[in-house]
C-alpha atoms as a PDB file:
ATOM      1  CA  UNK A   1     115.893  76.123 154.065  1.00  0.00           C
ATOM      2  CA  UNK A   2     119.509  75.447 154.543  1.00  0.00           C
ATOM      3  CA  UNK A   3     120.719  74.916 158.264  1.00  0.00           C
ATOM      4  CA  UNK A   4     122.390  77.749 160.287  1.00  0.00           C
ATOM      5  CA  UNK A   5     125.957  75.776 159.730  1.00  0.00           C
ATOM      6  CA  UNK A   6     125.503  75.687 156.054  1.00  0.00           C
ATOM      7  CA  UNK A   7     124.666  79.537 156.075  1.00  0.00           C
ATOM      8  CA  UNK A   8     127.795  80.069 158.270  1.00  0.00           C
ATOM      9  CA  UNK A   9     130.280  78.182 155.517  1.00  0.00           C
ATOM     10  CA  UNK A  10     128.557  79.951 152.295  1.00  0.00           C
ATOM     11  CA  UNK A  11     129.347  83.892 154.309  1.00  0.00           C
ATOM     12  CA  UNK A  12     132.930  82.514 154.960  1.00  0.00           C
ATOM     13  CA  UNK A  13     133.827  81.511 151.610  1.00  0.00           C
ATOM     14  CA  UNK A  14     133.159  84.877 150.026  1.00  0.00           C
ATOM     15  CA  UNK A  15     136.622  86.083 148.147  1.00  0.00           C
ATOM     16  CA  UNK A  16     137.738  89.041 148.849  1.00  0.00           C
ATOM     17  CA  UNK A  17     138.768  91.358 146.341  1.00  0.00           C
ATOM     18  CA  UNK A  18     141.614  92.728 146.129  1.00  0.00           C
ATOM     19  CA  UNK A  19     142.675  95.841 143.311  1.00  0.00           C
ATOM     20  CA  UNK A  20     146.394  96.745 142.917  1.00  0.00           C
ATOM     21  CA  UNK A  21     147.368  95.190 146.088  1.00  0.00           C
ATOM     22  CA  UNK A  22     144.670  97.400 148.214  1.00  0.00           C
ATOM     23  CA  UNK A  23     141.660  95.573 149.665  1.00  0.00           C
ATOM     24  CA  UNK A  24     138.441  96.511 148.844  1.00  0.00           C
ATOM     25  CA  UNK A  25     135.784  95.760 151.002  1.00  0.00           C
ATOM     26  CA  UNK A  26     132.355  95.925 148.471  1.00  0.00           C
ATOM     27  CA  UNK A  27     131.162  92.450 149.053  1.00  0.00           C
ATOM     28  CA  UNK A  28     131.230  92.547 152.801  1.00  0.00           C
ATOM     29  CA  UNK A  29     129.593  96.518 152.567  1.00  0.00           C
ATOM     30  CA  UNK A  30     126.745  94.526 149.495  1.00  0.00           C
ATOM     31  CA  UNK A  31     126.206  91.831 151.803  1.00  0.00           C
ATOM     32  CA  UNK A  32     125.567  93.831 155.086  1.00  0.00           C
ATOM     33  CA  UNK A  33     123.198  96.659 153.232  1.00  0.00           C
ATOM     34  CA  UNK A  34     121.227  93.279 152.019  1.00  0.00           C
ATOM     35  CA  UNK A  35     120.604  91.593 155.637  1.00  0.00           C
ATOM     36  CA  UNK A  36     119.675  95.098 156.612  1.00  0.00           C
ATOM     37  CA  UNK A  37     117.290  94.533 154.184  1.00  0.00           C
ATOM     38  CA  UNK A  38     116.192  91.010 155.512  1.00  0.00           C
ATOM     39  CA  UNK A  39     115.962  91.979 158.611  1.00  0.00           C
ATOM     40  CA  UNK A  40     113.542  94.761 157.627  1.00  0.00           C
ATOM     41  CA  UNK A  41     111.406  92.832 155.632  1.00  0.00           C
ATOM     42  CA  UNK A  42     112.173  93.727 152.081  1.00  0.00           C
ATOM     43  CA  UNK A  43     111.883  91.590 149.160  1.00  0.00           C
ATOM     44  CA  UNK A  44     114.469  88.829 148.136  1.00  0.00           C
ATOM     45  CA  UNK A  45     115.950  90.489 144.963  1.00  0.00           C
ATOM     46  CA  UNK A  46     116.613  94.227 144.430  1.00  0.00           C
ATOM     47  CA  UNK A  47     117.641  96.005 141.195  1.00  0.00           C
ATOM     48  CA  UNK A  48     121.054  97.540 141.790  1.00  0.00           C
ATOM     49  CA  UNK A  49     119.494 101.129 141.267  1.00  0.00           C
ATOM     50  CA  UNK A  50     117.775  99.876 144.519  1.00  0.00           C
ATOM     51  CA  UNK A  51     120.989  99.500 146.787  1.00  0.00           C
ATOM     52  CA  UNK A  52     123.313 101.772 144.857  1.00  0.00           C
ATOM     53  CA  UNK A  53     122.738 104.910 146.656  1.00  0.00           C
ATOM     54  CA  UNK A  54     123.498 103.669 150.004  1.00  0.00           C
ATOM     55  CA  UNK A  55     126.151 101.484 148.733  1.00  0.00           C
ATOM     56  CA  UNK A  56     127.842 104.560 147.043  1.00  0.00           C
ATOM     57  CA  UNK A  57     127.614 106.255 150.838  1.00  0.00           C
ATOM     58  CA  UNK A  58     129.552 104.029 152.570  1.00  0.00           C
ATOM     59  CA  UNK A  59     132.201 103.192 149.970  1.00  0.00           C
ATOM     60  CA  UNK A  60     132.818 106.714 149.990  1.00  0.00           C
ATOM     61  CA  UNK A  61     132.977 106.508 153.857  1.00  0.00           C
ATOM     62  CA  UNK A  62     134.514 102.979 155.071  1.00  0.00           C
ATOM     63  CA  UNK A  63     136.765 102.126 151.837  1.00  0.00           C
ATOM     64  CA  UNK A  64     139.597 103.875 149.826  1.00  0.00           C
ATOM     65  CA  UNK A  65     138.336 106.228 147.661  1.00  0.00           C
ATOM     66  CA  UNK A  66     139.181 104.383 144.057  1.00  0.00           C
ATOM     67  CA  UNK A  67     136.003 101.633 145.237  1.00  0.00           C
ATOM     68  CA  UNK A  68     133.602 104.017 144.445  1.00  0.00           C
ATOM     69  CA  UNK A  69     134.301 103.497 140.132  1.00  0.00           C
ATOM     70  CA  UNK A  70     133.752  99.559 141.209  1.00  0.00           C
ATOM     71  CA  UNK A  71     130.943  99.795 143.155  1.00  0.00           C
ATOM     72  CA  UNK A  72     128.870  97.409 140.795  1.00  0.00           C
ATOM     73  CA  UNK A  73     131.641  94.420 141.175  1.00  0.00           C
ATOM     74  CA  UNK A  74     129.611  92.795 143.900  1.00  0.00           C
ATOM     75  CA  UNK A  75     126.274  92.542 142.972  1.00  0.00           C
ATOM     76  CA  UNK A  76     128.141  90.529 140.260  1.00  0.00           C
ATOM     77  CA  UNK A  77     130.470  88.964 141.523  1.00  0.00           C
ATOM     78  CA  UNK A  78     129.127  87.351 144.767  1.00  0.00           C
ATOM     79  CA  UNK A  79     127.672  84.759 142.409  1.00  0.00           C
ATOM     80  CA  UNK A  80     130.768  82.815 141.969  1.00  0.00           C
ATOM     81  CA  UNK A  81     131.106  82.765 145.850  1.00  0.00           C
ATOM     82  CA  UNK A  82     130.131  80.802 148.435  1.00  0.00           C
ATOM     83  CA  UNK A  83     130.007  77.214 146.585  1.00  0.00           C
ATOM     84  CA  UNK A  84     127.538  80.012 143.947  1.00  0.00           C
ATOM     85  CA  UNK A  85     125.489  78.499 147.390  1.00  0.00           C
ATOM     86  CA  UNK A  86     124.645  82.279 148.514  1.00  0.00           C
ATOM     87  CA  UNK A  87     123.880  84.952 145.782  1.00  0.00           C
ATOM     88  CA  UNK A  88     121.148  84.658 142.720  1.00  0.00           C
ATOM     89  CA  UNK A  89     121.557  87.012 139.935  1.00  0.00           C
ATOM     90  CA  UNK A  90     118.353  87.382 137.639  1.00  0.00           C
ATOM     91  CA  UNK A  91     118.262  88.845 134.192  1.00  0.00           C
ATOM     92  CA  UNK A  92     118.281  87.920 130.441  1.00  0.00           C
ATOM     93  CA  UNK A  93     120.266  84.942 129.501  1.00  0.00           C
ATOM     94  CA  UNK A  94     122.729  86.973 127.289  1.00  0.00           C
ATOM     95  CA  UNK A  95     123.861  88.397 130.539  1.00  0.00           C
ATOM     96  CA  UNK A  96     123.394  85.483 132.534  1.00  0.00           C
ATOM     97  CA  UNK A  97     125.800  83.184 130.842  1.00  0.00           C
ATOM     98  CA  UNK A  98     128.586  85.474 130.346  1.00  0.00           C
ATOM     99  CA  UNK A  99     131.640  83.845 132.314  1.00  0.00           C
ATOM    100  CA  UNK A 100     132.158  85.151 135.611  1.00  0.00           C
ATOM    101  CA  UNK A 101     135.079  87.382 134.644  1.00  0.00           C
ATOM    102  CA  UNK A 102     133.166  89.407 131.865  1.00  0.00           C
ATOM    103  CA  UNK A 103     131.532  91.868 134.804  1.00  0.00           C
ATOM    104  CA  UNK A 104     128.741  93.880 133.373  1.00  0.00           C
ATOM    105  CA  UNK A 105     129.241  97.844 133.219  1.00  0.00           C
ATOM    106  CA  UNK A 106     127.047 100.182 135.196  1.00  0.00           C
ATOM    107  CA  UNK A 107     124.767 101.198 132.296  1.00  0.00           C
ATOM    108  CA  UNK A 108     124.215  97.755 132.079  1.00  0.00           C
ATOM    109  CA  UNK A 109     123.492  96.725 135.467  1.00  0.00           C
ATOM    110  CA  UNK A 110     120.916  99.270 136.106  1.00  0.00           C
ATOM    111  CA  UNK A 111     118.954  98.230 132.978  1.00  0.00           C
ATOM    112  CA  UNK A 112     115.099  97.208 133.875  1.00  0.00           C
ATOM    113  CA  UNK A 113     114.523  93.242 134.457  1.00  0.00           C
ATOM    114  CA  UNK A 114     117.856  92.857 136.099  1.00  0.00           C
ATOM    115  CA  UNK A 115     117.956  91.723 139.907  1.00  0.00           C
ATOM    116  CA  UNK A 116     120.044  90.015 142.678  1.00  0.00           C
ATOM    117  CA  UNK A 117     120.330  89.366 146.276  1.00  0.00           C
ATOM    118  CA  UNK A 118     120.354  85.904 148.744  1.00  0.00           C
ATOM    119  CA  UNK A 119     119.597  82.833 147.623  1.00  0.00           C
ATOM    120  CA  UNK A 120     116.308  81.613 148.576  1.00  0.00           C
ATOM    121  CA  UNK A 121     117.325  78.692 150.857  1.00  0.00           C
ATOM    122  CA  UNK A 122     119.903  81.488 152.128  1.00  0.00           C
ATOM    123  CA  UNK A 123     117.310  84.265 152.746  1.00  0.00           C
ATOM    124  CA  UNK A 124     114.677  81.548 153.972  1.00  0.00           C
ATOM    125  CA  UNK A 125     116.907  80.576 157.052  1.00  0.00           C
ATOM    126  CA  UNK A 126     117.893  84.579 157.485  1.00  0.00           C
ATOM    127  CA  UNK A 127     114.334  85.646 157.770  1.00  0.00           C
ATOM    128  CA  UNK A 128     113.301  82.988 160.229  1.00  0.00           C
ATOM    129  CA  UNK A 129     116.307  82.936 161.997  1.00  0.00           C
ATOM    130  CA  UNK A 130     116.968  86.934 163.447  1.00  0.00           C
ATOM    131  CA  UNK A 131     119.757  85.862 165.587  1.00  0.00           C
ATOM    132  CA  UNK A 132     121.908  83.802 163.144  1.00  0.00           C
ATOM    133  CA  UNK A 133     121.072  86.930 160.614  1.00  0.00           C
ATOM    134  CA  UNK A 134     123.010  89.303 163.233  1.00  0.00           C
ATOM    135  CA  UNK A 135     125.413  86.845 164.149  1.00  0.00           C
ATOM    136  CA  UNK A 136     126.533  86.798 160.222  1.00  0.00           C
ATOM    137  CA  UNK A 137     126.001  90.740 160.308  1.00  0.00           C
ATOM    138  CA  UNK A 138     128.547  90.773 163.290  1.00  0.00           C
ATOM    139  CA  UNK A 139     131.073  88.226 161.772  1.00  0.00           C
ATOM    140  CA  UNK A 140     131.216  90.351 158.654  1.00  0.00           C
ATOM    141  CA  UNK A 141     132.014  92.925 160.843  1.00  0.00           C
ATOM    142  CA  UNK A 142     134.757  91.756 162.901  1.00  0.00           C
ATOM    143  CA  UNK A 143     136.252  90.159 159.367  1.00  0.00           C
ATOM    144  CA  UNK A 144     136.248  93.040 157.676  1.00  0.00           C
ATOM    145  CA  UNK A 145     136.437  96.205 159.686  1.00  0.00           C
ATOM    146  CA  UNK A 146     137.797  97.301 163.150  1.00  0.00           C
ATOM    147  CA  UNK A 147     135.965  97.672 165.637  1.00  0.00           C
ATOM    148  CA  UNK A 148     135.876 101.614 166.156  1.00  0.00           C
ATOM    149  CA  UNK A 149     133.672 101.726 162.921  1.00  0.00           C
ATOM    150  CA  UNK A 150     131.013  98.527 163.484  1.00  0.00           C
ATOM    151  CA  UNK A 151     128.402 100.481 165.325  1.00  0.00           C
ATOM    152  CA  UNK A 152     128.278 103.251 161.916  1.00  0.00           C
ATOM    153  CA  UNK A 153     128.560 100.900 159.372  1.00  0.00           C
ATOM    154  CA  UNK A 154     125.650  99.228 161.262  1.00  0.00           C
ATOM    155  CA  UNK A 155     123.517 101.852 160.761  1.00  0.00           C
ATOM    156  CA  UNK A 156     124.573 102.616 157.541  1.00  0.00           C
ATOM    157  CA  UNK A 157     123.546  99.061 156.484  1.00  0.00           C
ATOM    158  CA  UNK A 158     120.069  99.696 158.611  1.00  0.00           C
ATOM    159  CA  UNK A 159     121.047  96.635 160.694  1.00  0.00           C
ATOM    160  CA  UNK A 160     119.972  96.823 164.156  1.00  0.00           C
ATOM    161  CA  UNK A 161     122.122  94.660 166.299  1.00  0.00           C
ATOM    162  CA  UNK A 162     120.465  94.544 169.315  1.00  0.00           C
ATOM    163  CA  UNK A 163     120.677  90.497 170.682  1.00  0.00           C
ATOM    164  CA  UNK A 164     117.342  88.838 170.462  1.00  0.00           C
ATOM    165  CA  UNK A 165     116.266  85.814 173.021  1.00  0.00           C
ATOM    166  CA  UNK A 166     116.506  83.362 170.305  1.00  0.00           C
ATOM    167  CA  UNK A 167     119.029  80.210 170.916  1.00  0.00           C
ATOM    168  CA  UNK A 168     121.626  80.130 168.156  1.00  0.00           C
ATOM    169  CA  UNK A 169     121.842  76.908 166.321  1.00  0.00           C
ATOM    170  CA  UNK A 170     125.576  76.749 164.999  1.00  0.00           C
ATOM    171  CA  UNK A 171     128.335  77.356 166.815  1.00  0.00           C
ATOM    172  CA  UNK A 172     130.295  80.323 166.223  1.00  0.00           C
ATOM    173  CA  UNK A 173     134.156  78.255 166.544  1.00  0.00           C
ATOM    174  CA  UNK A 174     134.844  77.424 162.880  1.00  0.00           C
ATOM    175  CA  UNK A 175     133.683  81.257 161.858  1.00  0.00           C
ATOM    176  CA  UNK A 176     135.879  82.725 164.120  1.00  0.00           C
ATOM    177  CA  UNK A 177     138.798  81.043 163.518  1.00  0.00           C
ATOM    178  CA  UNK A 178     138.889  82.461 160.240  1.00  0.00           C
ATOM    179  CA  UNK A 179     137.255  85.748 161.220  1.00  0.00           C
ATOM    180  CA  UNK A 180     139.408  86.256 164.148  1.00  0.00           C
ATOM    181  CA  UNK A 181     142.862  85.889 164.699  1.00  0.00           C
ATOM    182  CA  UNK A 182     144.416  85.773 168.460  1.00  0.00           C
ATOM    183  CA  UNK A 183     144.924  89.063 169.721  1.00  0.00           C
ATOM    184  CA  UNK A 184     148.150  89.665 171.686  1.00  0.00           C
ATOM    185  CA  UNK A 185     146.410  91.136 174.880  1.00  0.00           C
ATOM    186  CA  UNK A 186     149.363  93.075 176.097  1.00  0.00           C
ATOM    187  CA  UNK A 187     149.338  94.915 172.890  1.00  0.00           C
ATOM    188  CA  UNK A 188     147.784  98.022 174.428  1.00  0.00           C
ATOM    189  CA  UNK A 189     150.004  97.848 177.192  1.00  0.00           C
ATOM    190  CA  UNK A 190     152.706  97.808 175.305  1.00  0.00           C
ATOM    191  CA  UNK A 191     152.457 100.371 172.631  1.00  0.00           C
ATOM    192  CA  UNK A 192     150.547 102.654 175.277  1.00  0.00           C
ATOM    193  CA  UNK A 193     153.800 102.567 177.224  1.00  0.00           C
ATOM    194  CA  UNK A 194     155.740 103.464 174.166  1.00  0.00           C
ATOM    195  CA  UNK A 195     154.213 106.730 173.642  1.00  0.00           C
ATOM    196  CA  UNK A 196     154.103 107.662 177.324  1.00  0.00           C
ATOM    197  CA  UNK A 197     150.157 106.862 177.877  1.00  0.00           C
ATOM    198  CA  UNK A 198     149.258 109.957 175.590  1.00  0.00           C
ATOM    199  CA  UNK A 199     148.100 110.559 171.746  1.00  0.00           C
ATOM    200  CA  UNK A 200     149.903 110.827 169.386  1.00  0.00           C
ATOM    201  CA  UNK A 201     148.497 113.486 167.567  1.00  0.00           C
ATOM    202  CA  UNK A 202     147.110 115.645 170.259  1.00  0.00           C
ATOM    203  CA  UNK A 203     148.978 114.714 173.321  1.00  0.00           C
ATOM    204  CA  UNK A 204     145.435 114.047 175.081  1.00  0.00           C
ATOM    205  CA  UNK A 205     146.795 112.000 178.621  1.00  0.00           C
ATOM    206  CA  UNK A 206     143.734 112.375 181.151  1.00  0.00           C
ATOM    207  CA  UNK A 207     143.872 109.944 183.914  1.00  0.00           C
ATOM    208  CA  UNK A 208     141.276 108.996 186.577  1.00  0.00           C
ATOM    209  CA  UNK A 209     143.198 108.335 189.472  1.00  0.00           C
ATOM    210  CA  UNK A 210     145.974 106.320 187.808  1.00  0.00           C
ATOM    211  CA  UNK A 211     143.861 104.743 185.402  1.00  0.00           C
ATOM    212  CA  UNK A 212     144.029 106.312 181.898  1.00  0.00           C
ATOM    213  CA  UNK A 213     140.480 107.085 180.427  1.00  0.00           C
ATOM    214  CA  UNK A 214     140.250 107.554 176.708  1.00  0.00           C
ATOM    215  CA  UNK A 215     143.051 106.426 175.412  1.00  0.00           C
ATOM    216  CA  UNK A 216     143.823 103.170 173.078  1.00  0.00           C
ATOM    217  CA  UNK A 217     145.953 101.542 171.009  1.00  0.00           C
ATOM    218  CA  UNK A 218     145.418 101.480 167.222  1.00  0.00           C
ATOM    219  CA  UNK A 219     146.640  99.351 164.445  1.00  0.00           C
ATOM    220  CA  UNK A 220     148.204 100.904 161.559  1.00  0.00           C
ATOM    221  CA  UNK A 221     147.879  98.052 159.502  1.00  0.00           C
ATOM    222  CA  UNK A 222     144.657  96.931 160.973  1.00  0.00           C
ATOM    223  CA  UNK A 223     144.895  93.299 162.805  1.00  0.00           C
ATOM    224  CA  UNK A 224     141.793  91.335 160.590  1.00  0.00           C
ATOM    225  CA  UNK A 225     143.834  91.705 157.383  1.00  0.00           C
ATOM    226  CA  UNK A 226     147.502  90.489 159.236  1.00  0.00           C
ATOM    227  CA  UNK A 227     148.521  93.777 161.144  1.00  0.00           C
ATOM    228  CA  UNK A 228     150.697  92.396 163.740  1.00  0.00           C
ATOM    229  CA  UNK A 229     149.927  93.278 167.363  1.00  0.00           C
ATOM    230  CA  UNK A 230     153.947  95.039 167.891  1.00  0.00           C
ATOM    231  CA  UNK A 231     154.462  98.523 168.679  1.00  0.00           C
ATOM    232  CA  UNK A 232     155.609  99.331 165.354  1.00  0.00           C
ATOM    233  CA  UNK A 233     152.332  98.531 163.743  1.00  0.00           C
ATOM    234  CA  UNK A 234     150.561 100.836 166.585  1.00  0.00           C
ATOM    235  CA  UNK A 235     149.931 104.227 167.345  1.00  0.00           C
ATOM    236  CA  UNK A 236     148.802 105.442 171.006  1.00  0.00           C
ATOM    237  CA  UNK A 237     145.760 107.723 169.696  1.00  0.00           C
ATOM    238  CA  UNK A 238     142.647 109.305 172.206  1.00  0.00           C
ATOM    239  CA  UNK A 239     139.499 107.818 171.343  1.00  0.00           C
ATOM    240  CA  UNK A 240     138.578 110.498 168.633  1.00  0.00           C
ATOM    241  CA  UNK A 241     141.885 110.352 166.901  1.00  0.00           C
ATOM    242  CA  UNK A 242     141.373 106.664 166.705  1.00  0.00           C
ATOM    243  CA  UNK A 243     138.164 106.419 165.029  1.00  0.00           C
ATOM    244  CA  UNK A 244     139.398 109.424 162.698  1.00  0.00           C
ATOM    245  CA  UNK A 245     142.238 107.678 161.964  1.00  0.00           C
ATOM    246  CA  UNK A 246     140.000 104.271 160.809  1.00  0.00           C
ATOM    247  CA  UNK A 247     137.797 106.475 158.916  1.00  0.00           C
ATOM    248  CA  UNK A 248     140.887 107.465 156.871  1.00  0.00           C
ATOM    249  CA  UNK A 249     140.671 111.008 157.749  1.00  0.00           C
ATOM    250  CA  UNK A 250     144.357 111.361 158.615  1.00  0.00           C
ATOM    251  CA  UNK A 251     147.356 109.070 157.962  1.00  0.00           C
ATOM    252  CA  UNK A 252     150.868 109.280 158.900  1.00  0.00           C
ATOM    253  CA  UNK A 253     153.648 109.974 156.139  1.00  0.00           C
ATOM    254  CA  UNK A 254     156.736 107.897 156.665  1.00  0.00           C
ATOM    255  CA  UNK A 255     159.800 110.142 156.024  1.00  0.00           C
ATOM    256  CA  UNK A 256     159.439 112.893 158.496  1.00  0.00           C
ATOM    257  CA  UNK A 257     156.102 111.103 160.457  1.00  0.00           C
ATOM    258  CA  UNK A 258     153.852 113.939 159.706  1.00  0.00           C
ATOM    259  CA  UNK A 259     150.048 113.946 160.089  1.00  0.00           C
ATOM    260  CA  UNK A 260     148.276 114.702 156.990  1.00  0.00           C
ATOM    261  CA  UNK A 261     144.870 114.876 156.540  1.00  0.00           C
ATOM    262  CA  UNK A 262     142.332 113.989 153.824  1.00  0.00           C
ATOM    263  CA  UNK A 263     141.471 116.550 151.133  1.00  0.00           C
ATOM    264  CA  UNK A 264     137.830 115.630 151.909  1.00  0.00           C
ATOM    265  CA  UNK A 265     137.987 116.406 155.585  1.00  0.00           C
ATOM    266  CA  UNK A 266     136.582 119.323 156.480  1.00  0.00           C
ATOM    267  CA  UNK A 267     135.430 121.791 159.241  1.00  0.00           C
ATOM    268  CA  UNK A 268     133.658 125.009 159.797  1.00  0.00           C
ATOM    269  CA  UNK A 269     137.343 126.450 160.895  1.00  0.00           C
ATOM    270  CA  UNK A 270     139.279 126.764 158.033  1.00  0.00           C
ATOM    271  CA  UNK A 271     142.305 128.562 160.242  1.00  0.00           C
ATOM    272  CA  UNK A 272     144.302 126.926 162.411  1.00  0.00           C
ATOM    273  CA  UNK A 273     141.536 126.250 164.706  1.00  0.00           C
ATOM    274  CA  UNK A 274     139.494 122.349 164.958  1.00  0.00           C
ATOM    275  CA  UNK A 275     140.841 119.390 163.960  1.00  0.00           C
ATOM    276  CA  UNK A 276     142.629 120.658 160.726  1.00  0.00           C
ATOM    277  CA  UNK A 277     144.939 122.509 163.409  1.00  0.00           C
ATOM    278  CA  UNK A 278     146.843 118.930 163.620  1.00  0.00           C
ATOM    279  CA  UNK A 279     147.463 118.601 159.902  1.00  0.00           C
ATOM    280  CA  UNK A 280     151.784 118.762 158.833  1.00  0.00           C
ATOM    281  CA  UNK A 281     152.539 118.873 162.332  1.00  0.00           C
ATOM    282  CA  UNK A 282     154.826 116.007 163.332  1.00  0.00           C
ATOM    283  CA  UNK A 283     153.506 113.017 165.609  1.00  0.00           C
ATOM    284  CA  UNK A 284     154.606 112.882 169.302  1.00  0.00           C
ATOM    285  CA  UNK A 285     157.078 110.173 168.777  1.00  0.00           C
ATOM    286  CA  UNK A 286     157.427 106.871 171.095  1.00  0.00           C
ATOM    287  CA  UNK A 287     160.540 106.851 173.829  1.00  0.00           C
ATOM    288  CA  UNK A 288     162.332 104.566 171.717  1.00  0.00           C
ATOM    289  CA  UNK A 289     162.937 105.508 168.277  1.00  0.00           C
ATOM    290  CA  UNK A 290     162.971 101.881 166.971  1.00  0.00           C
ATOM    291  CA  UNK A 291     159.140 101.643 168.140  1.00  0.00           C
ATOM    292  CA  UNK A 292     158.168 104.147 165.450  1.00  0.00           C
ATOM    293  CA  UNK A 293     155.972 103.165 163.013  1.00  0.00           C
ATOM    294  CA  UNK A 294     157.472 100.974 160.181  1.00  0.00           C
ATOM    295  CA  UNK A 295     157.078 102.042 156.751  1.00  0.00           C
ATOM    296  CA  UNK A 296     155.486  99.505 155.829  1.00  0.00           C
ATOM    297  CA  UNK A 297     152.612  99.396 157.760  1.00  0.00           C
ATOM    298  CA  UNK A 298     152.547 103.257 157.031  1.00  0.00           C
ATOM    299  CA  UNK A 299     152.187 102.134 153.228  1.00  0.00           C
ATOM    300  CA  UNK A 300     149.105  99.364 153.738  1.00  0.00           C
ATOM    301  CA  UNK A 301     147.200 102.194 155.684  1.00  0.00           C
ATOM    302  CA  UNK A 302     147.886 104.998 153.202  1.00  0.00           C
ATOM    303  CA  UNK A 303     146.601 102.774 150.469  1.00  0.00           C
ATOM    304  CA  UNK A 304     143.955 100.764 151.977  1.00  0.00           C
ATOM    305  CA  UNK A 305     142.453 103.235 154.513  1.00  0.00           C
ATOM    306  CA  UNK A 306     143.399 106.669 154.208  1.00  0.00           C
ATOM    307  CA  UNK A 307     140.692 109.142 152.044  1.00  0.00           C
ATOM    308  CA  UNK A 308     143.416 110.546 149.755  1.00  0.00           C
ATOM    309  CA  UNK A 309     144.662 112.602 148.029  1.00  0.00           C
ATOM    310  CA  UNK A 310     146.104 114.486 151.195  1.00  0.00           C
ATOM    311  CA  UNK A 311     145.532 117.934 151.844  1.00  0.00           C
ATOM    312  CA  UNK A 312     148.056 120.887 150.467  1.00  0.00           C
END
């Protein structure tokens, strides 16, 4: 078995992949459907008929909508990565030694005989070791996604994340250096005092007291993937609006700073009723018009985030 250090470096030197400038996060959405599978028991390899189902499911719902045609990259791919210290792929030699870049097609990947998954040593340590297994589940996480969506993409992955009694036997510094940059922690201050400590899309402002309750401050470009924590890169947003607005449910267009919602959102009230209510009206702006949100950062989210194409 390798040691939980080793296991650590061979996670943290997976690639990621990047299409036309957008990110695409398959490999980290491959890699946490297979601890689920770990964790539950299941065997080493799988046949990509196996995970393809559930991978297609949360493509569709934690990563822009053109991954879905590339779904099969990883389960090819994440050979190559990790030192080729982390991923086995099984099948017939005239597969098997194609280069790297020569990625099979679908038809070919679901053929019979064809498997993939952890490598043994890899899988070994995982099995025996439940709480280095969610610690890797968790850096994953906080690497690849923000935090609104971790819990659902948990459970999507059939990870249970629950913290076991077991003492960890790596240290967690050297993966969160890379998986974690510093946070600025008067961010939320700062861009909730922008847009006058209420949403920007629905003007929700309760307060307990003095003490604002459900709102927070989101990233538009989100902060794993170089969003900087300034107001223009922020949006004040209630807690709903937030995790809607991770999802990719609704964006913000840059010219008149318009919500617009996803084609694919829908409700039971068609009318102007529900959530859809929101969509072409413009955002409640900050006090201070250089605070809006810079186009920029408007672009990365439309094109790594947002479900599109945006509703009529």
């Amino acid at each position: 078995m390798k040691s939980a250090q080793e296991v650590l470096a061979a996670f943290q030197n997976v690639r990621r992949a990047v299409r036309n400038d957008v990110y695409a996060p398959l490999k980290p959405l491959l890699l946490l459907l297979t601890l689920g599978r770990v964790q539950r028991g299941l065997p080493r390899l799988s046949t990509f008929s196996e995970v393809e189902p559930d991978l297609k499911a949360m493509l569709g719902a934690y990563a822009p909508a053109s991954s879905l045609s590339s779904r099969h990259y990883p389960f090819w791919h994440l050979r190559g990565d990790g030192g080729r210290a982390l991923w086995d792929f099984s099948g017939p030699e005239v597969l098997t030694s194609r280069p790297d870049g020569a990625t099979p097609n679908l038809g070919e990947l679901r053929r019979p005989g064809i498997q993939a998954g952890l490598c043994t040593d890899v899988f070994d340590t995982l099995a025996h070791q439940p709480a280095l297994l969610q610690q890797v589940a968790q850096q994953l996480l906080d690497a690849n996604f923000p935090e609104t969506l971790h819990a659902d993409i948990a459970a999507a992955a059939g990870l249970d994340l629950t913290p076991v009694p077991q003492a960890r036997e790596a240290s967690q510094d050297a993966f969160n250096t890379q998986a974690r940059r510093r946070r600025d922690p008067a961010f939320r201050q700062k861009v909730m005092r922008a847009y006058e400590w209420r949403c920007c899309v629905c003007g929700f402002d309760l307060r307990i007291g003095h003490v604002p309750a459900g709102l927070e401050a989101a990233h538009i470009q989100w902060h794993h993937v170089g969003g900087p924590d300034i107001e223009p890169n922020g949006l004040s947003l209630c807690a709903l609006h937030h995790k809607l607005f991770d999802l990719g449910v609704f964006t913000i267009e840059p010219s008149e700073y318009r919500v617009v919602f996803s084609r694919d959102a829908l409700t039971a009230d068609r009318g102007t009723g529900g959530e859809l209510r929101h969509h072409g009206q413009a955002m409640l702006p900050p006090q201070d018009p250089t605070l809006k949100p810079m186009p920029q950062f408007l672009a990365w989210n439309r094109d790594n985030v947002f479900k599109s194409p945006r509703r009529a």
